[in-house]
Protein backbone atom coordinates (compact mmCIF):
# COMPACT_ATOMS: atom_id res chain seq x y z
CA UNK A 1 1.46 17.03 10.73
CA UNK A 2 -0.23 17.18 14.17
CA UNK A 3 -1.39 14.59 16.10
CA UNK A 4 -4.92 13.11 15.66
CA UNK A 5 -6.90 13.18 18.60
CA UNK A 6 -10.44 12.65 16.98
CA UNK A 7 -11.56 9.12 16.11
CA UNK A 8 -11.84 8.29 12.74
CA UNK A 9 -15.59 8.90 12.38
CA UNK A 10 -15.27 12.35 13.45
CA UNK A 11 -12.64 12.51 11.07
CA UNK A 12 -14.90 11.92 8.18
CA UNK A 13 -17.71 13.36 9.58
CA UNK A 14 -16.95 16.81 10.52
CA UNK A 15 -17.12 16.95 14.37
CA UNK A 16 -14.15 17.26 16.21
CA UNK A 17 -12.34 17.18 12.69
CA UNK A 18 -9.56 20.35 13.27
CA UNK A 19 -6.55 19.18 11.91
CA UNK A 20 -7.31 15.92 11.05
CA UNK A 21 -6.89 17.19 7.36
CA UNK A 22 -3.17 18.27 8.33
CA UNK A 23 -2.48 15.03 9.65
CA UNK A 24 -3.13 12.85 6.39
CA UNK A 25 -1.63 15.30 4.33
CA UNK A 26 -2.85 17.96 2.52
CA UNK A 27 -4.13 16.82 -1.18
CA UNK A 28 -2.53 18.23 -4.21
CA UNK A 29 -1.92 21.50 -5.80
CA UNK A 30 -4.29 23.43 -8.41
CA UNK A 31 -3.72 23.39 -11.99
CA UNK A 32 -5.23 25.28 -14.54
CA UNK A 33 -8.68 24.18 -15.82
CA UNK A 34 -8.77 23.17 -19.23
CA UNK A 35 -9.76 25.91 -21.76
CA UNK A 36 -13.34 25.56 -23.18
CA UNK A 37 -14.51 22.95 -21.12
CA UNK A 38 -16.76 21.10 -23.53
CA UNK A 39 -16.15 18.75 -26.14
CA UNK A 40 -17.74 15.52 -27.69
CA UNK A 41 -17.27 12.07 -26.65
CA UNK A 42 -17.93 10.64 -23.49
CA UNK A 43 -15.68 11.18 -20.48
CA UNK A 44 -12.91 8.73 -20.14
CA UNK A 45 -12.59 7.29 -16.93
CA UNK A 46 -8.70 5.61 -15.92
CA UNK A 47 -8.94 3.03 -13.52
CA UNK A 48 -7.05 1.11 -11.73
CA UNK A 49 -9.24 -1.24 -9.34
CA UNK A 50 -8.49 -4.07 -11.82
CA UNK A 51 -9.44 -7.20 -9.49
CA UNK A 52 -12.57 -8.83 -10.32
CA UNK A 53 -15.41 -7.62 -8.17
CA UNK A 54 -13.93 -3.84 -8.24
CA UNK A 55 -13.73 -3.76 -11.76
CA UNK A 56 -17.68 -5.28 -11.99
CA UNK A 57 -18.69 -2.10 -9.14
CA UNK A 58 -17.08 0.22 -11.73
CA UNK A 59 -18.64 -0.96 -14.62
CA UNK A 60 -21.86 -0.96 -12.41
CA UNK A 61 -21.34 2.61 -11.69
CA UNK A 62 -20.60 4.63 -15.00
CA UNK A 63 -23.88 2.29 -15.90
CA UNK A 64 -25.59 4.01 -13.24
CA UNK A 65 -23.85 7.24 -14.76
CA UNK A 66 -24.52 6.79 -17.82
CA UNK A 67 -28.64 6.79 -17.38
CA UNK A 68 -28.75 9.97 -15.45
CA UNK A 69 -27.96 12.62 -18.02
CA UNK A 70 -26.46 13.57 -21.61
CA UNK A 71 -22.95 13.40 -20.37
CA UNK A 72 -21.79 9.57 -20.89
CA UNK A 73 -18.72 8.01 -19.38
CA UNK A 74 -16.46 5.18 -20.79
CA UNK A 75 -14.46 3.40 -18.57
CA UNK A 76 -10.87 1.39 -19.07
CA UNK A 77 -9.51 -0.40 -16.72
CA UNK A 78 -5.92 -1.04 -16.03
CA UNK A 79 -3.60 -3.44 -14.33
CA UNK A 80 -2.73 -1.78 -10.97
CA UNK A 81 0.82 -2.01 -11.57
CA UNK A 82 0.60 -1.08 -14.71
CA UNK A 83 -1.64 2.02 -14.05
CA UNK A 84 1.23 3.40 -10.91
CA UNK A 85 3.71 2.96 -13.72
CA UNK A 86 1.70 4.79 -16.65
CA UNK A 87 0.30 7.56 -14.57
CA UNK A 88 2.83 10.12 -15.95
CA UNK A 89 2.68 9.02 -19.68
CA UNK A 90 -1.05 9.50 -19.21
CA UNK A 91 -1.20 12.82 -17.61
CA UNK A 92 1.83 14.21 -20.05
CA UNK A 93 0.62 13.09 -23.34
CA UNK A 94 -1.19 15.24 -25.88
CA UNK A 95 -4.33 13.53 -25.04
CA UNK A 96 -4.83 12.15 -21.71
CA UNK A 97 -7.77 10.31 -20.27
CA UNK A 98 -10.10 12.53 -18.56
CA UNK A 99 -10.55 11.50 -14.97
CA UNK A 100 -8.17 9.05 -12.85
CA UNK A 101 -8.86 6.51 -9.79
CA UNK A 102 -6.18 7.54 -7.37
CA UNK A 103 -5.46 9.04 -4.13
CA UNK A 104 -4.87 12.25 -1.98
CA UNK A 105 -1.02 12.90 -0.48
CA UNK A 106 2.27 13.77 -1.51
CA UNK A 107 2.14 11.23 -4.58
CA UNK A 108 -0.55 13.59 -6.20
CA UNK A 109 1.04 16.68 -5.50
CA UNK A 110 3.75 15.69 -7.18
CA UNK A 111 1.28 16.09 -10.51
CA UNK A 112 0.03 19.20 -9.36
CA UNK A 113 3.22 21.21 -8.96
CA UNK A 114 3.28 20.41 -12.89
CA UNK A 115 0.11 21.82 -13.88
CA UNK A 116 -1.25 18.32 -14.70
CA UNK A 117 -4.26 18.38 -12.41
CA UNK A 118 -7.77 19.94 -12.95
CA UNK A 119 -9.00 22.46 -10.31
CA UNK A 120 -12.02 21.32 -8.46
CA UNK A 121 -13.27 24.30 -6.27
CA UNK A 122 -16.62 25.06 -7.68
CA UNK A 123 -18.37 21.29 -7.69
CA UNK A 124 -17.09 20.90 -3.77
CA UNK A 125 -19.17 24.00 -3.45
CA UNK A 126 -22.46 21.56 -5.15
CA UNK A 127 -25.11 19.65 -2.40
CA UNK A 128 -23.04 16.14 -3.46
CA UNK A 129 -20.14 17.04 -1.80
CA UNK A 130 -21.56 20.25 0.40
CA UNK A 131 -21.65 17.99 3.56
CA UNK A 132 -18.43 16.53 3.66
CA UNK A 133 -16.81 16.97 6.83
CA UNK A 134 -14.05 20.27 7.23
CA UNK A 135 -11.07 17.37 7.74
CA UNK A 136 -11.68 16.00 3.86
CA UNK A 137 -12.22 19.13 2.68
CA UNK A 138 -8.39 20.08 3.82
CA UNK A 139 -7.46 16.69 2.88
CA UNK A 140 -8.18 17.64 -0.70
CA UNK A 141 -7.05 20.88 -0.42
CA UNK A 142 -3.76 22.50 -2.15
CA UNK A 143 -1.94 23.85 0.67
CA UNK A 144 -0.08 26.13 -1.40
CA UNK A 145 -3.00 27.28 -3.57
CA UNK A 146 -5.80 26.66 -1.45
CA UNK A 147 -7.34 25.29 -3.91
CA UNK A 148 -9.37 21.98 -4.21
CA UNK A 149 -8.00 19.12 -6.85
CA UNK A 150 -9.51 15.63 -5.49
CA UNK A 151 -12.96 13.84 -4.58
CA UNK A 152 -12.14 11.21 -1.98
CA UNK A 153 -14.49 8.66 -2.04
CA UNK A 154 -14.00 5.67 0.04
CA UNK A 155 -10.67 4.97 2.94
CA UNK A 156 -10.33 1.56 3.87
CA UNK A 157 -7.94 -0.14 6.92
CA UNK A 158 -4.67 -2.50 7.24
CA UNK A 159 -4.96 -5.36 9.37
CA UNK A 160 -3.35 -9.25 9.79
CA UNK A 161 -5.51 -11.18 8.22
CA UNK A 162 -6.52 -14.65 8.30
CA UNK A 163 -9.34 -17.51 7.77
CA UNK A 164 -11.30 -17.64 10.57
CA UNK A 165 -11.59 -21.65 9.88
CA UNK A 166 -7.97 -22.12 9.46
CA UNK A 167 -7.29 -20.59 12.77
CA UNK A 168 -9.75 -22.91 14.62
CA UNK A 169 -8.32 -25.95 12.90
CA UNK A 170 -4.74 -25.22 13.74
CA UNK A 171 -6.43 -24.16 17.61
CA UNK A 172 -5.08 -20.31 17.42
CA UNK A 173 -6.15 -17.00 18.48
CA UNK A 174 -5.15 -13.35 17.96
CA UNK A 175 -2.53 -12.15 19.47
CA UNK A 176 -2.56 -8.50 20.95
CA UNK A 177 1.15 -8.14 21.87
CA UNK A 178 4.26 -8.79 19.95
CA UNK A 179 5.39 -11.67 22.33
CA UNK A 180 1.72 -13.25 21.61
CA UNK A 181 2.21 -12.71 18.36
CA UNK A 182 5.69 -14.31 18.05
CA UNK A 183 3.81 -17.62 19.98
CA UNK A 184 1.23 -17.40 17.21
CA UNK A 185 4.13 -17.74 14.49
CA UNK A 186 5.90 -20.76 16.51
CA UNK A 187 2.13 -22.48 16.92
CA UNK A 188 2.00 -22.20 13.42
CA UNK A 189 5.32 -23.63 12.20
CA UNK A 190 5.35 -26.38 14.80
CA UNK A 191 2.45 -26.80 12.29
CA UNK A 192 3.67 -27.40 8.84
CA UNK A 193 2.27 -23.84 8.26
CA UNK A 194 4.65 -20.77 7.01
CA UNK A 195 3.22 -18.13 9.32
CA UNK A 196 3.14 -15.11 7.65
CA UNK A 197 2.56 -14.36 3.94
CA UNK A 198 3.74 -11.71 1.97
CA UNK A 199 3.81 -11.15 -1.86
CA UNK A 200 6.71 -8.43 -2.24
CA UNK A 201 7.86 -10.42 -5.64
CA UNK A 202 6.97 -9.80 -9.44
CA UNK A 203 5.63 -6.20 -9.86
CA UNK A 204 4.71 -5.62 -6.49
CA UNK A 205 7.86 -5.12 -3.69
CA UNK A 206 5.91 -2.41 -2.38
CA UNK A 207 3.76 -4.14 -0.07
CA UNK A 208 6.77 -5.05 2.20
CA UNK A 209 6.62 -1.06 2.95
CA UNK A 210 3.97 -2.24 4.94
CA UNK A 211 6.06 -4.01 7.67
CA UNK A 212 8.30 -1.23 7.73
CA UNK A 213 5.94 1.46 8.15
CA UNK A 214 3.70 -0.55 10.75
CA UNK A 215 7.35 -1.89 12.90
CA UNK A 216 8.22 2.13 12.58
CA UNK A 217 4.91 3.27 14.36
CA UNK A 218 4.90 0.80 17.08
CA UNK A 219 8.90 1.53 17.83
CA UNK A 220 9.31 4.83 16.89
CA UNK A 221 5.48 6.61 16.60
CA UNK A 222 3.77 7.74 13.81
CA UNK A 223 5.17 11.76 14.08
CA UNK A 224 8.90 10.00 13.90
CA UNK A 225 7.47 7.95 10.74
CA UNK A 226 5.94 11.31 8.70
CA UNK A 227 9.06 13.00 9.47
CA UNK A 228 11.84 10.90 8.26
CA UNK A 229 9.41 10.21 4.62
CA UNK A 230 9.85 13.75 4.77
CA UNK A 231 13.44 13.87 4.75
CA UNK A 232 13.61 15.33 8.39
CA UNK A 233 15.46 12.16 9.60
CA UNK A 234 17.88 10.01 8.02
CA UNK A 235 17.51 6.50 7.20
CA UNK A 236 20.60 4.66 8.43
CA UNK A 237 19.34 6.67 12.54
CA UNK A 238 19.50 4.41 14.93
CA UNK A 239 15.94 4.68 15.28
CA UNK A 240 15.80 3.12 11.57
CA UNK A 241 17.96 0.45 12.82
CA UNK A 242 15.92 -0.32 16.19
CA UNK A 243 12.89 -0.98 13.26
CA UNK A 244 14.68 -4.22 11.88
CA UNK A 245 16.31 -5.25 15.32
CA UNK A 246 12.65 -5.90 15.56
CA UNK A 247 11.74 -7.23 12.06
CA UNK A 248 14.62 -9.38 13.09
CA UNK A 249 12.63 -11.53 15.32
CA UNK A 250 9.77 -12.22 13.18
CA UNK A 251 11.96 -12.52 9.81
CA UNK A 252 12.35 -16.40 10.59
CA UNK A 253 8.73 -16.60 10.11
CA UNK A 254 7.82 -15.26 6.84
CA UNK A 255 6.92 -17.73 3.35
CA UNK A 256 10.14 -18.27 2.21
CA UNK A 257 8.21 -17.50 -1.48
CA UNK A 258 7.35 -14.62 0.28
CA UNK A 259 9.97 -11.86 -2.24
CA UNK A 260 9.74 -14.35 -4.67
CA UNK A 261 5.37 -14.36 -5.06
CA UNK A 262 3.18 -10.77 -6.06
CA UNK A 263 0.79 -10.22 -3.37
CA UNK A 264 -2.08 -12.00 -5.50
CA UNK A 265 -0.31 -15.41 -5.13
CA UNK A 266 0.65 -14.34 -1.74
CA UNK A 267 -3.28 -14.24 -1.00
CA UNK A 268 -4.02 -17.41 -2.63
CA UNK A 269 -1.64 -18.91 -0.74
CA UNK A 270 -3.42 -17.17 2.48
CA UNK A 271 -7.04 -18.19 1.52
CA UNK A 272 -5.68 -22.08 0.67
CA UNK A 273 -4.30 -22.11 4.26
CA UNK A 274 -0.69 -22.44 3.16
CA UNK A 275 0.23 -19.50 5.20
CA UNK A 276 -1.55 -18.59 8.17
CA UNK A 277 -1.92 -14.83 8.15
CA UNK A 278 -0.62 -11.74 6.05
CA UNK A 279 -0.46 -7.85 6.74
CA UNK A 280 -2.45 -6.32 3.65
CA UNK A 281 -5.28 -3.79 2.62
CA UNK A 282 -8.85 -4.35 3.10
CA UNK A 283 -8.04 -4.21 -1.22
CA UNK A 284 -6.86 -7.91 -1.55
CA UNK A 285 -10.62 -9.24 -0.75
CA UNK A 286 -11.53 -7.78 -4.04
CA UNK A 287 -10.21 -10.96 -5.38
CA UNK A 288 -11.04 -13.03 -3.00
CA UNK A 289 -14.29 -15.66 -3.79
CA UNK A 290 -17.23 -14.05 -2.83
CA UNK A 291 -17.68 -17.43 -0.29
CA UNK A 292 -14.93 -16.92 1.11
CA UNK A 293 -15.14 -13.24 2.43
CA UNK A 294 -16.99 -14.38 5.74
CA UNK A 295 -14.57 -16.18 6.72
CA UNK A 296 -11.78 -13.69 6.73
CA UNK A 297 -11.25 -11.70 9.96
CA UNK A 298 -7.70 -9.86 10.93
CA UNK A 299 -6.13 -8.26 13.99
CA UNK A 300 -4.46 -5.28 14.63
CA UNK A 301 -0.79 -5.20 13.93
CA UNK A 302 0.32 -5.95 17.60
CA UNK A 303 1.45 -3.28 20.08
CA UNK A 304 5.16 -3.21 20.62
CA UNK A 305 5.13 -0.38 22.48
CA UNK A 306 2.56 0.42 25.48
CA UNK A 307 3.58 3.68 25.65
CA UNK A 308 3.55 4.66 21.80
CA UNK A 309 0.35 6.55 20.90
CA UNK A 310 -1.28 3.90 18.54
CA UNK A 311 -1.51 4.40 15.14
CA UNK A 312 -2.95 3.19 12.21
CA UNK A 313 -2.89 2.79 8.60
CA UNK A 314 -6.00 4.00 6.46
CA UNK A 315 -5.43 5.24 3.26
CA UNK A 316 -8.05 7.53 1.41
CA UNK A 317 -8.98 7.17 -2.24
CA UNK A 318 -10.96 8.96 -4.87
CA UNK A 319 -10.60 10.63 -8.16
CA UNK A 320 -8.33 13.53 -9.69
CA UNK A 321 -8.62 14.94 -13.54
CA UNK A 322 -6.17 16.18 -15.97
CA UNK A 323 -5.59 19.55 -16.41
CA UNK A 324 -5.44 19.30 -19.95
CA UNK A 325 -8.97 17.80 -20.32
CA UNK A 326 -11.50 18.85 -23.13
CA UNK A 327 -14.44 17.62 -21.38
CA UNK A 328 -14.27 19.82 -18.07
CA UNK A 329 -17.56 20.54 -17.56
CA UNK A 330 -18.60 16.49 -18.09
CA UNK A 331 -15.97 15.15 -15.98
CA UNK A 332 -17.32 17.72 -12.99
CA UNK A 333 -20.54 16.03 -13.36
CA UNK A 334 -18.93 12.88 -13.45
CA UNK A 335 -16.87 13.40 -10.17
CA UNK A 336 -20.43 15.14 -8.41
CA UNK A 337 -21.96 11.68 -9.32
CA UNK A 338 -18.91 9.33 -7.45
CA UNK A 339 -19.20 11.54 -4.89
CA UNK A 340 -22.82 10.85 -3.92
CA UNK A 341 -23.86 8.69 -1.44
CA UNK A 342 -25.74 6.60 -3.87
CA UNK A 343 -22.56 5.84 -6.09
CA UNK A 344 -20.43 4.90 -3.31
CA UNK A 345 -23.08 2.48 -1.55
CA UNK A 346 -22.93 0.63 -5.57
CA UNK A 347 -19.64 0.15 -5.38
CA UNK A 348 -19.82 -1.20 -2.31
CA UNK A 349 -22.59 -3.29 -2.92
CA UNK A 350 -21.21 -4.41 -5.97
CA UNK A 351 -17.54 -5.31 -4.65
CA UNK A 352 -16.38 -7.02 -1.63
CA UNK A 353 -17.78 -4.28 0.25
CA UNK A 354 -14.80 -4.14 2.36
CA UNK A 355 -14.24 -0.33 2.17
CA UNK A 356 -15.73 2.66 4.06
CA UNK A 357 -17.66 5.27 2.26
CA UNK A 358 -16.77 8.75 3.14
CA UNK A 359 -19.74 10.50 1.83
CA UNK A 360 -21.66 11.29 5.59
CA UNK A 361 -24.66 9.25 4.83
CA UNK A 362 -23.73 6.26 2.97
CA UNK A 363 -23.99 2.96 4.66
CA UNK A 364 -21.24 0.52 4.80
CA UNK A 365 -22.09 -3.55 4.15
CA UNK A 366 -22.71 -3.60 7.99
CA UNK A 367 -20.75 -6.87 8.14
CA UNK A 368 -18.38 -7.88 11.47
CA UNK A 369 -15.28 -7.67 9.33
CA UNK A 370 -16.19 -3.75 8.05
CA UNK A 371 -17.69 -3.37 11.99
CA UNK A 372 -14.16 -4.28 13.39
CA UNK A 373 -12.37 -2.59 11.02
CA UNK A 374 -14.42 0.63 11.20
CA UNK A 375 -13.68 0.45 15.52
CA UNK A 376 -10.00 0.30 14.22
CA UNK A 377 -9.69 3.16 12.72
CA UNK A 378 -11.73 5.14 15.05
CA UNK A 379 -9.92 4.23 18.32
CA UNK A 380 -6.51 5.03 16.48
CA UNK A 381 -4.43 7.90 18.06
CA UNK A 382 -3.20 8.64 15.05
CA UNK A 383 -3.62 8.11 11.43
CA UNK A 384 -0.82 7.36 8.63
CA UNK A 385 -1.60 6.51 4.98
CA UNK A 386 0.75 4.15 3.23
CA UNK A 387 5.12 4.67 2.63
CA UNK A 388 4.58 6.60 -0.98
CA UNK A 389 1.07 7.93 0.35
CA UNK A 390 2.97 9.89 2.77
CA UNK A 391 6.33 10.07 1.33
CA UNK A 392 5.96 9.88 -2.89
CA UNK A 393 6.27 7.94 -6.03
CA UNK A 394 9.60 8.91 -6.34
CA UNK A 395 11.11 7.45 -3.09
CA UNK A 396 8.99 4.13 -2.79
CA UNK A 397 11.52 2.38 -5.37
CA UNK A 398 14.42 3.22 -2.79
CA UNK A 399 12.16 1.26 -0.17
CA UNK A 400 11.65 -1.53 -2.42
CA UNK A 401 15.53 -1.96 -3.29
CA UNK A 402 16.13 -1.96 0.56
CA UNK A 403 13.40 -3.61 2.00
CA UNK A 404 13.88 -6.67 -0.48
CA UNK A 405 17.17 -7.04 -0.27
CA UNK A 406 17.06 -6.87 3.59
CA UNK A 407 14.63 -9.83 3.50
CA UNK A 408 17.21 -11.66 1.21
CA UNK A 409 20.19 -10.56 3.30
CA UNK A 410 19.37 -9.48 6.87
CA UNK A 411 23.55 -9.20 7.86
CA UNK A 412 23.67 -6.78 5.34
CA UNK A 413 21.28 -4.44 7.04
CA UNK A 414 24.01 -1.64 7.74
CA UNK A 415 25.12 -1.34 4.25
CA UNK A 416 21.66 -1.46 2.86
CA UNK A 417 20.54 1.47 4.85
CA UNK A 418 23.67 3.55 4.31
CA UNK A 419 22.44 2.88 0.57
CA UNK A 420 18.88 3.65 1.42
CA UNK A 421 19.49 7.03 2.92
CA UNK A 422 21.95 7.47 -0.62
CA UNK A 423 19.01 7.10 -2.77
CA UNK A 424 16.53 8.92 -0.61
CA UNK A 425 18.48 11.88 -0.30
CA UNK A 426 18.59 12.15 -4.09
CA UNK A 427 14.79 12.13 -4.23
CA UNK A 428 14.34 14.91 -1.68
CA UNK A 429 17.43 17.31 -2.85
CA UNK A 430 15.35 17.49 -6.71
């Protein structure tokens, strides 16, 4: 991956966009279309954006679908963990659903290099998605085919957030450096409050990836990062081990429910005030109360590193189809319709509105929080998706088994990435 020298909006708007697409990864590969193309029933759409005001800007949408044409669409909606979990079942079985919320990257081309994916060359060619900029187009772009398998729809930003209120009660600001942010954390447990929230318990260890890959990008940059997910590096390097000589010193700060709470109790516990901030997805606000959205805010995670190029993380999302689909030529209309400015303003209408569309001339809600995240992404150096974004299903459960049990054990950090690099190895030798 090279480095990303255009902001953000160039990214997704086409100017200045050359090799932006090689940066977040190329998409996945082509599969064969399904033969025929036509059958009866409506198209089924798989979803996984199960929290309360996503799932009402889906329903909203195949509404919206639904009154344009013939073609119908029936949606089901999933729990997210369940949906990660399922994805294979569903795109192996007999009879799979039709189309599928998920996201470009390694993850997808895993599915791909199966034949499980529906090619998606001639509706990127239609006026819905004809303006998209060159760097999305290569996003969703097989690199080995050349052939296009994904609509991206929306990208959205990581950040530290908080309640603005609670911060003015406890008298707090952002920090911008580490050492300002490690005075933050002492303000705030000289305060009765556990500092940082996390949620890597029940069904969802994965977000603690989140620390790692951030601490890796600030200590090590984000080319070092890409590279060991892909194997190129090994996970017990002393570089590794620099990472959690880090975590180290803001470890003492976390919940101490923090591996033993999923992230949705871990943001309850953030929007009560019982912890003071929390590094998470723009995704959590989704079920957040709808009064309660302006008064989040977040910072950036803070620089460690002057000298690092600054990255950022800002995954992409969107919609792939199975390969073995009787309704071809329906779910291609249904993917031209998410992909239209008009469908992605809905959703964002409709939801928390915390996401960025990336058709060119939809409008974001225009608040601060989507203004300040928006300047993020654009001013970032660099840009790196999420651990199994940019790495794959396969080798996120080795990060959960180390991550968690470093947070449970931190003396046992040498072992547990001896272990790691065990387990990873086995994932990238298959």
């Amino acid at each position: 991956m090279t480095a990303f020298n255009a902001t953000r909006r160039r990214f997704l708007i086409g100017t200045g966009a050359v090799g932006a697409g090689a940066l977040l990864s190329s998409c996945v590969t082509q599969s064969p279309s399904a033969s025929g193309g036509k059958s009866g029933g409506p198209v089924t759409l798989q979803s996984n954006l199960s929290s309360p005001q996503a799932k009402t800007a889906m329903q909203q949408i195949v509404a919206a679908f639904d009154k344009r044409g013939d073609t119908k669409a029936q949606l089901n909606t999933v729990a997210s963990e369940t949906f990660r979990t399922q994805l294979p079942t569903y795109l192996t079985s007999a009879n799979p659903p039709d189309a599928y919320t998920w996201y470009p990257g390694s993850v997808a081309e895993s599915y791909a290099k199966k034949d499980l994916l529906l090619e998606l060359d001639d509706i990127w060619t239609k006026p819905e998605l004809a303006g998209y900029s060159d760097a999305l187009k290569k996003l969703c772009t097989s690199a080995s085919s050349g052939k296009k398998v994904f609509v991206p729809t929306s990208y959205y930003w990581w950040g530290m957030f908080y309640r603005k209120s609670n911060f003015a009660k406890w008298g707090v600001q952002e920090p911008k450096t580490w050492d300002e942010f490690l005075d933050l954390c002492d303000k705030l447990k000289s305060k009765g409050v556990a500092p940082i929230g996390l949620g890597a318990g029940g069904d969802t260890p994965w977000v603690a990836s989140a620390w790692f890959d951030y601490l890796n990008i600030r200590v090590n940059g984000a080319t070092y990062h890409r590279e060991l997910l892909a194997g190129k590096h090994r996970f017990d390097d002393p570089e590794v081990r620099k990472v959690f000589d880090k975590w180290d010193e803001a470890r003492p700060y976390f919940d101490p429910n923090g591996t033993a709470i999923p992230f949705q109790d871990a943001t309850t516990a953030l929007l009560q005030g019982r912890t003071g901030m929390m590094l998470i997805g723009t995704f959590f606000a989704d079920a957040a109360p709808k009064d309660a959205l302006g008064d989040l805010d977040f910072f950036q995670f803070p620089i460690i590193d002057p000298k690092m190029p600054v990255a950022e993380e800002a995954p992409t999302d969107g919609y792939f189809a199975s390969a073995r689909t009787g309704r071809a030529d329906g779910v291609k209309e249904l993917l031209r319709y998410l992909a239209t400015a008009e469908s992605q303003e809905l959703y964002i209408k409709s939801s928390s509105g915390t996401v960025l569309p990336t058709h060119p001339d939809a409008k974001d809600a225009g608040t601060p929080l989507v203004a300040k995240g928006r300047k993020l992404v654009e001013s970032a150096a660099e840009i790196t998706q999420f651990f199994n974004r940019d790495s794959s299903d396969a080798l996120q459960p080795t990060a959960d088994t180390a991550l968690v049990h470093y947070l449970a054990k931190p003396k046992e950090i040498g072992s547990i990435l001896t272990t790691w690099q065990r387990s990873a190895q086995k994932i990238w030798s298959q």
